[in-house]
PDB file of N, CA and C in Angstrom:
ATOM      1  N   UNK A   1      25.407 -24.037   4.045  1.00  0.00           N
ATOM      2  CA  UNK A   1      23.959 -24.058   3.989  1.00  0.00           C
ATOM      3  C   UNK A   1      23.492 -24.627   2.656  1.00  0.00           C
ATOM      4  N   UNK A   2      22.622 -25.444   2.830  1.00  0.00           N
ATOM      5  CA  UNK A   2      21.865 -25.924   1.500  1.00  0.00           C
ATOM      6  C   UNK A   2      21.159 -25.005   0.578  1.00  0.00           C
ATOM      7  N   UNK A   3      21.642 -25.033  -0.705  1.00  0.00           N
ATOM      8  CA  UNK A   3      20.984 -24.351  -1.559  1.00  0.00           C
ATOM      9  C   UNK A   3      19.249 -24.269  -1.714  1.00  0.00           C
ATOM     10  N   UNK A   4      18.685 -25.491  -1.285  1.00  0.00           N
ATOM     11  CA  UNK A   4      17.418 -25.720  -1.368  1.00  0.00           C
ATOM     12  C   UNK A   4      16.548 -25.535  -0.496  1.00  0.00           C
ATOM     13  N   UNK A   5      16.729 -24.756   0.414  1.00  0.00           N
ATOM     14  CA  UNK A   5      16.054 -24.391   1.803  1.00  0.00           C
ATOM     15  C   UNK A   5      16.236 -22.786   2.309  1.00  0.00           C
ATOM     16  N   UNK A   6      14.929 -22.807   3.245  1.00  0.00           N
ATOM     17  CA  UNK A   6      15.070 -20.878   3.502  1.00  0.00           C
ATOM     18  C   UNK A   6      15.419 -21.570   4.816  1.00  0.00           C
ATOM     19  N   UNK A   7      16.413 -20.674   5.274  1.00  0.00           N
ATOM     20  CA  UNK A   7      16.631 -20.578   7.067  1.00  0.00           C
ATOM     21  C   UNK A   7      16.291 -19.039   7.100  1.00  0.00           C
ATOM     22  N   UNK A   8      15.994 -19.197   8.846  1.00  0.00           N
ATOM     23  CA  UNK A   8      15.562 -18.107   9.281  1.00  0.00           C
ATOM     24  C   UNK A   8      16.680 -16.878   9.381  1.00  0.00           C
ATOM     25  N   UNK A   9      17.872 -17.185   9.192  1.00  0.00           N
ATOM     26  CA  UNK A   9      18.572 -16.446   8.534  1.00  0.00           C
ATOM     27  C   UNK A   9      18.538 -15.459   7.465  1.00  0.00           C
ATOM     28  N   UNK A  10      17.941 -15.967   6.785  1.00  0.00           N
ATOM     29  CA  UNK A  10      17.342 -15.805   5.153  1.00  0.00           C
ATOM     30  C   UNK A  10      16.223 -14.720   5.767  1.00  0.00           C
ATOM     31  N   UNK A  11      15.462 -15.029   6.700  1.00  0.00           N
ATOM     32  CA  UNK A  11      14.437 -14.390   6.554  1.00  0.00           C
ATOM     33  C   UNK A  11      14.627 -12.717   7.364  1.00  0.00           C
ATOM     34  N   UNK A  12      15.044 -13.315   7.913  1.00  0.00           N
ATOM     35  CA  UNK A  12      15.470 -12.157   9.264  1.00  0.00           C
ATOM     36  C   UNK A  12      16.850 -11.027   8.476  1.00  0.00           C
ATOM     37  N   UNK A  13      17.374 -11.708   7.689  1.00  0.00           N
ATOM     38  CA  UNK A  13      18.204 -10.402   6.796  1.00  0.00           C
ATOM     39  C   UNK A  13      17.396  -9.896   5.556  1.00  0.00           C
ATOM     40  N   UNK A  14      16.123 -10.288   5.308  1.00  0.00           N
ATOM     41  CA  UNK A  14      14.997  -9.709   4.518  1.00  0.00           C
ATOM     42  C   UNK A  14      14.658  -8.453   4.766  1.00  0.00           C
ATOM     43  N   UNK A  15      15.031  -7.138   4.297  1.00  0.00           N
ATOM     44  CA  UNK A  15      14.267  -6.292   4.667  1.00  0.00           C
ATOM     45  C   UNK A  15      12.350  -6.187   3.756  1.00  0.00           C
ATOM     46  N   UNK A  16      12.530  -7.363   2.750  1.00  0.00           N
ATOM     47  CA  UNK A  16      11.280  -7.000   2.155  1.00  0.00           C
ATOM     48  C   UNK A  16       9.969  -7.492   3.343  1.00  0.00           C
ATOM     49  N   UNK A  17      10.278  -8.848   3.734  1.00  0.00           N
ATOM     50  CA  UNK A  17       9.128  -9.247   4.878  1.00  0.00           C
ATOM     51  C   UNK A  17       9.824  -8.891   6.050  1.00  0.00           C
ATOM     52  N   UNK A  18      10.792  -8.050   6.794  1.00  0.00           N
ATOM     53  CA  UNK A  18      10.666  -7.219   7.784  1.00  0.00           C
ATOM     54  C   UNK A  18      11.081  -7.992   9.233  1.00  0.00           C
ATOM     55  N   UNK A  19      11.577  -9.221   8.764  1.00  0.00           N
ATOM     56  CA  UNK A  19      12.000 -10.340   9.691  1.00  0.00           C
ATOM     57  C   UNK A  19      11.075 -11.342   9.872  1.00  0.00           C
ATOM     58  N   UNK A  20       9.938 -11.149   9.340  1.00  0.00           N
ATOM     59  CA  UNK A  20       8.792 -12.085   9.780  1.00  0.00           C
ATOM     60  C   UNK A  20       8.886 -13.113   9.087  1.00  0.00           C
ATOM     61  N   UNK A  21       8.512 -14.444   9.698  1.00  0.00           N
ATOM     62  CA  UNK A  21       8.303 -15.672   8.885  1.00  0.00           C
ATOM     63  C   UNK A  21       7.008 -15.923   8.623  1.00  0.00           C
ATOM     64  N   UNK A  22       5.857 -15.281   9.066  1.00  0.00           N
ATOM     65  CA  UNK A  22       4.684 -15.056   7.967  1.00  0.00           C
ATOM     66  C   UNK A  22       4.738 -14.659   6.701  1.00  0.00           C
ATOM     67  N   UNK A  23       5.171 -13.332   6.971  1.00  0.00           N
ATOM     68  CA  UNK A  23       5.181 -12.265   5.623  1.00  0.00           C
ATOM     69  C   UNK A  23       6.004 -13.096   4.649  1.00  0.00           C
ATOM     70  N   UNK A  24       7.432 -13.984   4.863  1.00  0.00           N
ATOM     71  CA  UNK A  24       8.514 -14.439   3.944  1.00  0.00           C
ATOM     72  C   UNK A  24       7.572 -15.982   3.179  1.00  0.00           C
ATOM     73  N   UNK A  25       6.489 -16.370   4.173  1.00  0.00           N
ATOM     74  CA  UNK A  25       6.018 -17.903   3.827  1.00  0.00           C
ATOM     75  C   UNK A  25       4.732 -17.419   2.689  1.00  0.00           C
ATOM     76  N   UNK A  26       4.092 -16.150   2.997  1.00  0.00           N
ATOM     77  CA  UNK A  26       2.769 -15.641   2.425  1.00  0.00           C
ATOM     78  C   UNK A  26       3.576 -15.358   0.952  1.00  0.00           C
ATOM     79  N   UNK A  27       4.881 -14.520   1.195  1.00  0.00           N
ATOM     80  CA  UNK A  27       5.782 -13.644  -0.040  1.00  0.00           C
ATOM     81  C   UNK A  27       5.923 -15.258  -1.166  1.00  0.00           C
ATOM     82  N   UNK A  28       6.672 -16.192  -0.700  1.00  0.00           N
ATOM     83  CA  UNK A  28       6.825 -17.178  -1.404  1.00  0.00           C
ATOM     84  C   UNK A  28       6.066 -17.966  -1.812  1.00  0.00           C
ATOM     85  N   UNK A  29       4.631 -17.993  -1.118  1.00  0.00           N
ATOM     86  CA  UNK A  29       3.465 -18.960  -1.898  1.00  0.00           C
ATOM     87  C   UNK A  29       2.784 -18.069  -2.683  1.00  0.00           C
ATOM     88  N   UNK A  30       2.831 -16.321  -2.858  1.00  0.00           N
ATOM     89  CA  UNK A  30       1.906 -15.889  -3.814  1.00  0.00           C
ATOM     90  C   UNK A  30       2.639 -16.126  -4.969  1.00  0.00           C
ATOM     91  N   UNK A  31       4.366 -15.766  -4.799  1.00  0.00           N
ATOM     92  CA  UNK A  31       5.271 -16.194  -6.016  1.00  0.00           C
ATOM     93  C   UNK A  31       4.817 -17.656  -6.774  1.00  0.00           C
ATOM     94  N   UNK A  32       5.251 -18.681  -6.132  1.00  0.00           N
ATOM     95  CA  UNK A  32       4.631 -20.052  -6.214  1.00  0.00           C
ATOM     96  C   UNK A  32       3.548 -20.248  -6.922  1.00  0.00           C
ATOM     97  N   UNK A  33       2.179 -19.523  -6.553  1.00  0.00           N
ATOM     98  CA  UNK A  33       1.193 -19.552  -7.252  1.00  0.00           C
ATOM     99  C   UNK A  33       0.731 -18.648  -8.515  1.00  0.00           C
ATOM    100  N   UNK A  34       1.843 -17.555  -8.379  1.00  0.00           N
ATOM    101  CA  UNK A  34       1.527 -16.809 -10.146  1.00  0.00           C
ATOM    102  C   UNK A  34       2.296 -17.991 -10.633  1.00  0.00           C
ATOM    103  N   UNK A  35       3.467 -18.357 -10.567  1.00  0.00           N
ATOM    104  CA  UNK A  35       4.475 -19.134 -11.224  1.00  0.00           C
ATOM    105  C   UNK A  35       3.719 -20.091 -11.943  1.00  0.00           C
ATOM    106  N   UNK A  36       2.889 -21.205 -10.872  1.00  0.00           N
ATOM    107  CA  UNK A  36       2.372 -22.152 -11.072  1.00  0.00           C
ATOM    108  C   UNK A  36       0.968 -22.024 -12.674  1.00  0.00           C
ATOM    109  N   UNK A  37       0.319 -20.481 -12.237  1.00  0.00           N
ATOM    110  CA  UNK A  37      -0.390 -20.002 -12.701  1.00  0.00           C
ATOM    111  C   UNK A  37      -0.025 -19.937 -14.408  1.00  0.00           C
ATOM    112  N   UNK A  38       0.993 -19.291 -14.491  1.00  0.00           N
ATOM    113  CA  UNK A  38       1.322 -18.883 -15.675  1.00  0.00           C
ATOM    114  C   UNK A  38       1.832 -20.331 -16.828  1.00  0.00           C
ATOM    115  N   UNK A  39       2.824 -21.121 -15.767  1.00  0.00           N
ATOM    116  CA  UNK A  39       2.994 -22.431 -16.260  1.00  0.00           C
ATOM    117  C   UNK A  39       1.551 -23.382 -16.936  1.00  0.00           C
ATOM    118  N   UNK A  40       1.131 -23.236 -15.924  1.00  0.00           N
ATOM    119  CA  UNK A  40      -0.519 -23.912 -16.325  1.00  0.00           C
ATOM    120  C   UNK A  40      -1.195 -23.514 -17.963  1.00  0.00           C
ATOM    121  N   UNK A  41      -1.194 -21.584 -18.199  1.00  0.00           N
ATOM    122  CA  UNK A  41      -1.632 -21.458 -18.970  1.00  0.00           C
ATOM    123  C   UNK A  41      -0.574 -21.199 -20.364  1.00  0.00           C
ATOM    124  N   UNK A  42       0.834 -22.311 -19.949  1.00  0.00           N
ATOM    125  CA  UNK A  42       1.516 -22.527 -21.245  1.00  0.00           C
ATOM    126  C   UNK A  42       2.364 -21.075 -21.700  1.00  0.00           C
ATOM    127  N   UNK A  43       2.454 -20.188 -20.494  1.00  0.00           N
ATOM    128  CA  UNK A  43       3.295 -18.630 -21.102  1.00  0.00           C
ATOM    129  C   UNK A  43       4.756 -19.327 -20.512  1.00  0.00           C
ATOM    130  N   UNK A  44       5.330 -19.972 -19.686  1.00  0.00           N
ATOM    131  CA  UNK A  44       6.144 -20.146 -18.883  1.00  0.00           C
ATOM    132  C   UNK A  44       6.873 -21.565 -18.967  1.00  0.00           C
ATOM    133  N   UNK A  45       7.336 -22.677 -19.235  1.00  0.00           N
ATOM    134  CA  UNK A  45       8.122 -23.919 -19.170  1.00  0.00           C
ATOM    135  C   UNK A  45       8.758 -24.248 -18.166  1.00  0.00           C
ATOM    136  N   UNK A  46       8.762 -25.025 -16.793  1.00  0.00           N
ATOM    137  CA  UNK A  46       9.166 -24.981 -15.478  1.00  0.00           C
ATOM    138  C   UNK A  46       9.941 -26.213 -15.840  1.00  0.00           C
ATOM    139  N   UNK A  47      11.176 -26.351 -15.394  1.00  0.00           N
ATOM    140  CA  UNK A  47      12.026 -26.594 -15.010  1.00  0.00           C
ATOM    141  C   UNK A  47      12.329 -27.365 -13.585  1.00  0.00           C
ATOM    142  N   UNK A  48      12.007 -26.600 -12.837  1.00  0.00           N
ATOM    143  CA  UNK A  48      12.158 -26.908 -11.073  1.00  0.00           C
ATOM    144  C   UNK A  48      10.731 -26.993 -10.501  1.00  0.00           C
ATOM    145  N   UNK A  49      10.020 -27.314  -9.704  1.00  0.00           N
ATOM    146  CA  UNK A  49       8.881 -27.042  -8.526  1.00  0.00           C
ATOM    147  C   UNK A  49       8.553 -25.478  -8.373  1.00  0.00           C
ATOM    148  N   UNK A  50       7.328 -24.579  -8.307  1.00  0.00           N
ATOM    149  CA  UNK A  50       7.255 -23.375  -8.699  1.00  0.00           C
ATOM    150  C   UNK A  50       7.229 -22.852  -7.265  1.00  0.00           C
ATOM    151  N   UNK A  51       7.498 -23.903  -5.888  1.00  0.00           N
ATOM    152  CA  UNK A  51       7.825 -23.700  -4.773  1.00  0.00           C
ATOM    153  C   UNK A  51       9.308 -23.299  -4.440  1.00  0.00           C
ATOM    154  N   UNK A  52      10.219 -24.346  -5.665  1.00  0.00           N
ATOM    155  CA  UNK A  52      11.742 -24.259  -5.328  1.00  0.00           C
ATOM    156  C   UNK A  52      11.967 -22.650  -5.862  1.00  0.00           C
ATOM    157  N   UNK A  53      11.066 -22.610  -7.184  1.00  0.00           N
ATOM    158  CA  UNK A  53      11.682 -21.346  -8.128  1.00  0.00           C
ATOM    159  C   UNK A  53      11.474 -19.975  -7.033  1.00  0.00           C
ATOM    160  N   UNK A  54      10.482 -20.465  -6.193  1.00  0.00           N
ATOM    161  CA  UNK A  54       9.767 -18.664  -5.579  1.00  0.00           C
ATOM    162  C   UNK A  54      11.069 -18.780  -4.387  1.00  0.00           C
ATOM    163  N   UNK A  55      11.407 -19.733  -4.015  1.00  0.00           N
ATOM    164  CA  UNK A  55      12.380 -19.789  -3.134  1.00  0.00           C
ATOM    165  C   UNK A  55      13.556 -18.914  -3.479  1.00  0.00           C
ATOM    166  N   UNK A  56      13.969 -19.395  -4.207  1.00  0.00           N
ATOM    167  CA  UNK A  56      15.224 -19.209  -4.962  1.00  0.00           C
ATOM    168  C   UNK A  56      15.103 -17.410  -5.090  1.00  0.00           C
ATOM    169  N   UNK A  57      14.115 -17.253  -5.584  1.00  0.00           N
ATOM    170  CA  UNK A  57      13.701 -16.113  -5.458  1.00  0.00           C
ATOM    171  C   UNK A  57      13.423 -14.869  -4.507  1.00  0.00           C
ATOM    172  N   UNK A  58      13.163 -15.431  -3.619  1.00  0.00           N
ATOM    173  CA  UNK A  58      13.487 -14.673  -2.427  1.00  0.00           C
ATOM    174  C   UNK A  58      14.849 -14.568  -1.375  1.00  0.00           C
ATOM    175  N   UNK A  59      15.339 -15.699  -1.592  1.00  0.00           N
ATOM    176  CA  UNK A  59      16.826 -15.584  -0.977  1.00  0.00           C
ATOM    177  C   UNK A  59      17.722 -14.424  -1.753  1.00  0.00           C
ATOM    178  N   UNK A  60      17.373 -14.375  -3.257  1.00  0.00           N
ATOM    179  CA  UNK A  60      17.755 -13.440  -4.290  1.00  0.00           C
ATOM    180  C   UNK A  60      17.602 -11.894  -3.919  1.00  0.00           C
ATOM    181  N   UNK A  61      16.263 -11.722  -2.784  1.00  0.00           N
ATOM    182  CA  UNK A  61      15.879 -10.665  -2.959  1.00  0.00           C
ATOM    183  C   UNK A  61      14.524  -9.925  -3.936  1.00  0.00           C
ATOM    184  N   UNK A  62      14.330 -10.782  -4.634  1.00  0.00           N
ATOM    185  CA  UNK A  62      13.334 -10.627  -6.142  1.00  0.00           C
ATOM    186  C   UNK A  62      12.329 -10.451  -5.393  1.00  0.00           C
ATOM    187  N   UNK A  63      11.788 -10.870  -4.368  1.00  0.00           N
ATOM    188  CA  UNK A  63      10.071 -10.904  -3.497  1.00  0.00           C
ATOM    189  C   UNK A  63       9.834  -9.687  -3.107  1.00  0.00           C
ATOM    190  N   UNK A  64       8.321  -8.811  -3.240  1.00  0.00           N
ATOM    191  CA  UNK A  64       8.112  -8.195  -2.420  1.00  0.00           C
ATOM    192  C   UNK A  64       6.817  -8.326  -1.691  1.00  0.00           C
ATOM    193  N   UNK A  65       5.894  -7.283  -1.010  1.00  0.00           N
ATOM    194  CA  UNK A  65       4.981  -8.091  -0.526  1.00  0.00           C
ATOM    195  C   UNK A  65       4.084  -6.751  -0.340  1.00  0.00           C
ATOM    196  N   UNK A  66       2.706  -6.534  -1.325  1.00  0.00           N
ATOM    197  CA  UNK A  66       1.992  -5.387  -1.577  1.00  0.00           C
ATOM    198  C   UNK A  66       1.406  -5.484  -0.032  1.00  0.00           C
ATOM    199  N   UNK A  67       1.416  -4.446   0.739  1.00  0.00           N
ATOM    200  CA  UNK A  67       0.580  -4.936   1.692  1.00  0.00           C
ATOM    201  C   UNK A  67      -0.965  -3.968   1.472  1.00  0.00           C
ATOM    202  N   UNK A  68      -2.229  -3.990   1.619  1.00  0.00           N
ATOM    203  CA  UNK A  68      -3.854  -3.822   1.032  1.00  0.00           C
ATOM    204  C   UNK A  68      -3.656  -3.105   1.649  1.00  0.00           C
ATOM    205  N   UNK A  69      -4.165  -2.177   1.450  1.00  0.00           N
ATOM    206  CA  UNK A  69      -4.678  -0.985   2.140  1.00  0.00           C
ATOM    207  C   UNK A  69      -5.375  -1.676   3.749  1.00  0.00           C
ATOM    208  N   UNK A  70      -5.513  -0.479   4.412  1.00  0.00           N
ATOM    209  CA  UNK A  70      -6.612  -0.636   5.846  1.00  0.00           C
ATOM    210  C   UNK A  70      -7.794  -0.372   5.403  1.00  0.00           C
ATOM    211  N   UNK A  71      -8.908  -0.754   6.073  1.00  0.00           N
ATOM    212  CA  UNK A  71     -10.178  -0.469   6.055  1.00  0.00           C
ATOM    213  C   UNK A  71     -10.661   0.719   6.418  1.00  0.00           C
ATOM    214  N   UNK A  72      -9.826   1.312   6.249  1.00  0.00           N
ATOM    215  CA  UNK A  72      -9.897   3.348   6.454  1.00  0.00           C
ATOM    216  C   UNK A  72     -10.592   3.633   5.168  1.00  0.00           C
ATOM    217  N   UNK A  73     -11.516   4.344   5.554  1.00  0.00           N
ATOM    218  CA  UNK A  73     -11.945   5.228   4.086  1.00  0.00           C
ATOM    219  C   UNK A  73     -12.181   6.177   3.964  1.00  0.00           C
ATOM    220  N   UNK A  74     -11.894   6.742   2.883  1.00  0.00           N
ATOM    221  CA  UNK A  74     -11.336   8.276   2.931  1.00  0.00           C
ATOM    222  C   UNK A  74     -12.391   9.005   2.599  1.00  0.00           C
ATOM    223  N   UNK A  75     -12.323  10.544   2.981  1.00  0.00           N
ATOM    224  CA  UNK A  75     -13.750  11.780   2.855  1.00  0.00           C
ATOM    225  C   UNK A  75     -14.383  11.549   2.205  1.00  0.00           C
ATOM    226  N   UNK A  76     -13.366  11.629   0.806  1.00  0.00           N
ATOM    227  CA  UNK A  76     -14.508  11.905  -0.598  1.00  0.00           C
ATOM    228  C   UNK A  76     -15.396  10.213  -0.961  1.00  0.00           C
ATOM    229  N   UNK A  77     -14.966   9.217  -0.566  1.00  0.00           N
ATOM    230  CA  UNK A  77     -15.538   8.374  -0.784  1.00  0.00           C
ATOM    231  C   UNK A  77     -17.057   8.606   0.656  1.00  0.00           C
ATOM    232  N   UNK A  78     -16.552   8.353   1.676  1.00  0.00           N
ATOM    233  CA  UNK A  78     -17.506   9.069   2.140  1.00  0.00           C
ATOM    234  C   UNK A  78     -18.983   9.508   2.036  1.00  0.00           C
ATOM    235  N   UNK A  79     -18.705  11.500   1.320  1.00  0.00           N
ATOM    236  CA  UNK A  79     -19.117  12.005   0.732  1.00  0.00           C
ATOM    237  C   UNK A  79     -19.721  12.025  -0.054  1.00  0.00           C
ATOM    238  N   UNK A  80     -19.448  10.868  -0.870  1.00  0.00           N
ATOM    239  CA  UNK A  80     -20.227  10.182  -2.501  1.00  0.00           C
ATOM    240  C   UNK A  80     -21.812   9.638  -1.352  1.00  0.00           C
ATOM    241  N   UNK A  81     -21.010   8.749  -0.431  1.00  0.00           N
ATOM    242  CA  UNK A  81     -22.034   7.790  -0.117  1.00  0.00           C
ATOM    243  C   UNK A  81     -23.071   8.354   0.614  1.00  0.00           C
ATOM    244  N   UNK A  82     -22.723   9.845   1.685  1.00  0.00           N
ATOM    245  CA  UNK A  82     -24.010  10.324   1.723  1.00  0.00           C
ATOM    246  C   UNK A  82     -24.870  11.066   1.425  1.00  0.00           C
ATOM    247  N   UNK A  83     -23.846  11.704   0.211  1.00  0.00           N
ATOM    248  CA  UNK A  83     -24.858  12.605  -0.696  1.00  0.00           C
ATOM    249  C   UNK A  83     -25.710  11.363  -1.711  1.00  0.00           C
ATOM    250  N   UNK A  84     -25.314  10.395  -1.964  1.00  0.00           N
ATOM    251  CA  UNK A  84     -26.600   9.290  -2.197  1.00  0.00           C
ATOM    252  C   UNK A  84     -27.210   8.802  -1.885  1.00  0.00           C
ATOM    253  N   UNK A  85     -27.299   8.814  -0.481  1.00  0.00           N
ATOM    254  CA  UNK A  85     -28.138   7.455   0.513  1.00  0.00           C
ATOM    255  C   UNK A  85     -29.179   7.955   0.909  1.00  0.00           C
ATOM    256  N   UNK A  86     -29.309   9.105   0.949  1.00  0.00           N
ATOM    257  CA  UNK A  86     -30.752   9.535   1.775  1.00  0.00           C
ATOM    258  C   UNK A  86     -31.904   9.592   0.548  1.00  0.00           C
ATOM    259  N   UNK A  87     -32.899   9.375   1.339  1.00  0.00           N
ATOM    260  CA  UNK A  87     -34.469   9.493   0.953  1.00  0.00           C
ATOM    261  C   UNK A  87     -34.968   9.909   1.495  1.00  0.00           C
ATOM    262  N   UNK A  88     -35.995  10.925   0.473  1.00  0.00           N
ATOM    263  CA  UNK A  88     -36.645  12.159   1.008  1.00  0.00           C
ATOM    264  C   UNK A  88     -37.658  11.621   1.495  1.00  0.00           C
ATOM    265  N   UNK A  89     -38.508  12.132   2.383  1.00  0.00           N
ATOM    266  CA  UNK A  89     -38.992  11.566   3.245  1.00  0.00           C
ATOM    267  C   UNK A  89     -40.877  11.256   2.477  1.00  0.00           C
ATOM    268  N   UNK A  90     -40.955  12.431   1.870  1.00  0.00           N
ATOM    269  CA  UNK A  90     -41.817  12.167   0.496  1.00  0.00           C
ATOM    270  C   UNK A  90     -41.979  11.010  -0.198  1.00  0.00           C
ATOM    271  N   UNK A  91     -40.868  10.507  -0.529  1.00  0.00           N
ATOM    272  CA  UNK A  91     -40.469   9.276  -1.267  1.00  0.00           C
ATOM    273  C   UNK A  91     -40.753   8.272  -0.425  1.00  0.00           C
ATOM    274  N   UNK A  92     -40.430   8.211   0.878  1.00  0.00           N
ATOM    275  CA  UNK A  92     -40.529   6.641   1.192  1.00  0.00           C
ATOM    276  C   UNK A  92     -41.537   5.919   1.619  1.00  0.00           C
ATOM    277  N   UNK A  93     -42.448   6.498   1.412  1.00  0.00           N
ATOM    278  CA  UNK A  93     -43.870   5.858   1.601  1.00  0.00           C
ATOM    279  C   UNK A  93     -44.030   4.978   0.102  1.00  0.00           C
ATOM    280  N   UNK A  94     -43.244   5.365  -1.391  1.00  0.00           N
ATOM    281  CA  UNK A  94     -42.797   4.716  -2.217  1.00  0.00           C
ATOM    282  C   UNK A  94     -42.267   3.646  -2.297  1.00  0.00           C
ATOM    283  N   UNK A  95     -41.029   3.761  -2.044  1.00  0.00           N
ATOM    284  CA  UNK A  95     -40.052   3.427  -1.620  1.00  0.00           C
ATOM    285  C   UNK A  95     -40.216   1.955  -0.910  1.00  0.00           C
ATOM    286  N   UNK A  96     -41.003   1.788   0.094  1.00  0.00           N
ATOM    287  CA  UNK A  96     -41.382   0.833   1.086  1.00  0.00           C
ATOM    288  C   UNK A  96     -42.829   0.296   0.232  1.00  0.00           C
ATOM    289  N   UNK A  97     -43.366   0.597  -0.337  1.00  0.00           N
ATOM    290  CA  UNK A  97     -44.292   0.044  -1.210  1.00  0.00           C
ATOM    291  C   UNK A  97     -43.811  -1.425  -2.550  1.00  0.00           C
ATOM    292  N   UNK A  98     -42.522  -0.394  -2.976  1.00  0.00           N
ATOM    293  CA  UNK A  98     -41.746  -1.282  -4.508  1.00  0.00           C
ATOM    294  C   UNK A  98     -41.085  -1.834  -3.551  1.00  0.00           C
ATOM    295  N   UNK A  99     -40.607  -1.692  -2.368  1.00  0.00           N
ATOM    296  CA  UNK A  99     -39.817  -3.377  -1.861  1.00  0.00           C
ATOM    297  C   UNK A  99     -40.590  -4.065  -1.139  1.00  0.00           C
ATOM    298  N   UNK A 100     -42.314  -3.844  -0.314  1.00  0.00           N
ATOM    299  CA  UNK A 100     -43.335  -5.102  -0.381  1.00  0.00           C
ATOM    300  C   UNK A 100     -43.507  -5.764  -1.260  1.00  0.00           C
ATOM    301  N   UNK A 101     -43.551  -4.674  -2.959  1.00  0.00           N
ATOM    302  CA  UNK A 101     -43.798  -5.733  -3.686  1.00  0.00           C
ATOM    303  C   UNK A 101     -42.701  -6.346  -4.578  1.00  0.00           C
ATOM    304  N   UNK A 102     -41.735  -6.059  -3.996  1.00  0.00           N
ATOM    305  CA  UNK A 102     -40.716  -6.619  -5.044  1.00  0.00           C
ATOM    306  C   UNK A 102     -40.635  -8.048  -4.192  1.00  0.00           C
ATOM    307  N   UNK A 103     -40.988  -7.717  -2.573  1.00  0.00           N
ATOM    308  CA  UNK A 103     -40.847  -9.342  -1.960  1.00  0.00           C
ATOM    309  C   UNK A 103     -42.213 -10.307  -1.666  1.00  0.00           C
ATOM    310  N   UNK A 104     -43.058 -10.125  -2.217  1.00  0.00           N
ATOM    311  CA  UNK A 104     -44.294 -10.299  -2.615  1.00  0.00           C
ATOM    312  C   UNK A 104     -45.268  -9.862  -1.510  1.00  0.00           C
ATOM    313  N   UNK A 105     -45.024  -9.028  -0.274  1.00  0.00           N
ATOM    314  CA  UNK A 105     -45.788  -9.108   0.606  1.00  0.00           C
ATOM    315  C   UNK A 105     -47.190  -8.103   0.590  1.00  0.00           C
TER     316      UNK A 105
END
């Protein structure tokens, strides 16, 4: 096998991207692009393509791949938001006044 290439081999004995050839192509272009990143701002001296280096890098094992949270949100955040959101009902005859005129109407 060529040193300079991922086979799906490569990818599928990955336990970091999980067999997927998304997760292994996403894993190697964020590498790629800090790489590229850091080179740019002169911390780093490249040598190779910062495509070959992230490569190299993941056949190694070196890649991992943060995956974001879900769009779940939790109680206490929640909680914050509706112990702030309401307006007393007093108030919004206010309220609806400063945003006519904040939009000139």
């Amino acid at each position: 096998m060529s040193d300079q290439r991922v086979y799906l081999d490569d990818i599928y004995a990955s336990k970091e991207c999980q067999g997927s050839v998304f997760r292994a192509v996403v894993m190697m272009a964020h590498e790629a692009r800090f790489i590229n990143k850091q080179a740019g701002q002169g911390y780093i001296q490249l040598t190779k393509k910062p495509t070959t280096i992230a490569m190299y890098k993941f056949k190694e094992g070196k890649l991992s791949l943060n995956d974001k949270a879900s769009n779940d949100v939790s109680d206490a955040v929640v909680d914050e938001v509706v112990d702030t959101a309401p307006v007393a009902p007093e108030q919004m005859e206010q309220v609806s006044a400063d945003a006519d005129a904040a939009f000139g109407v």
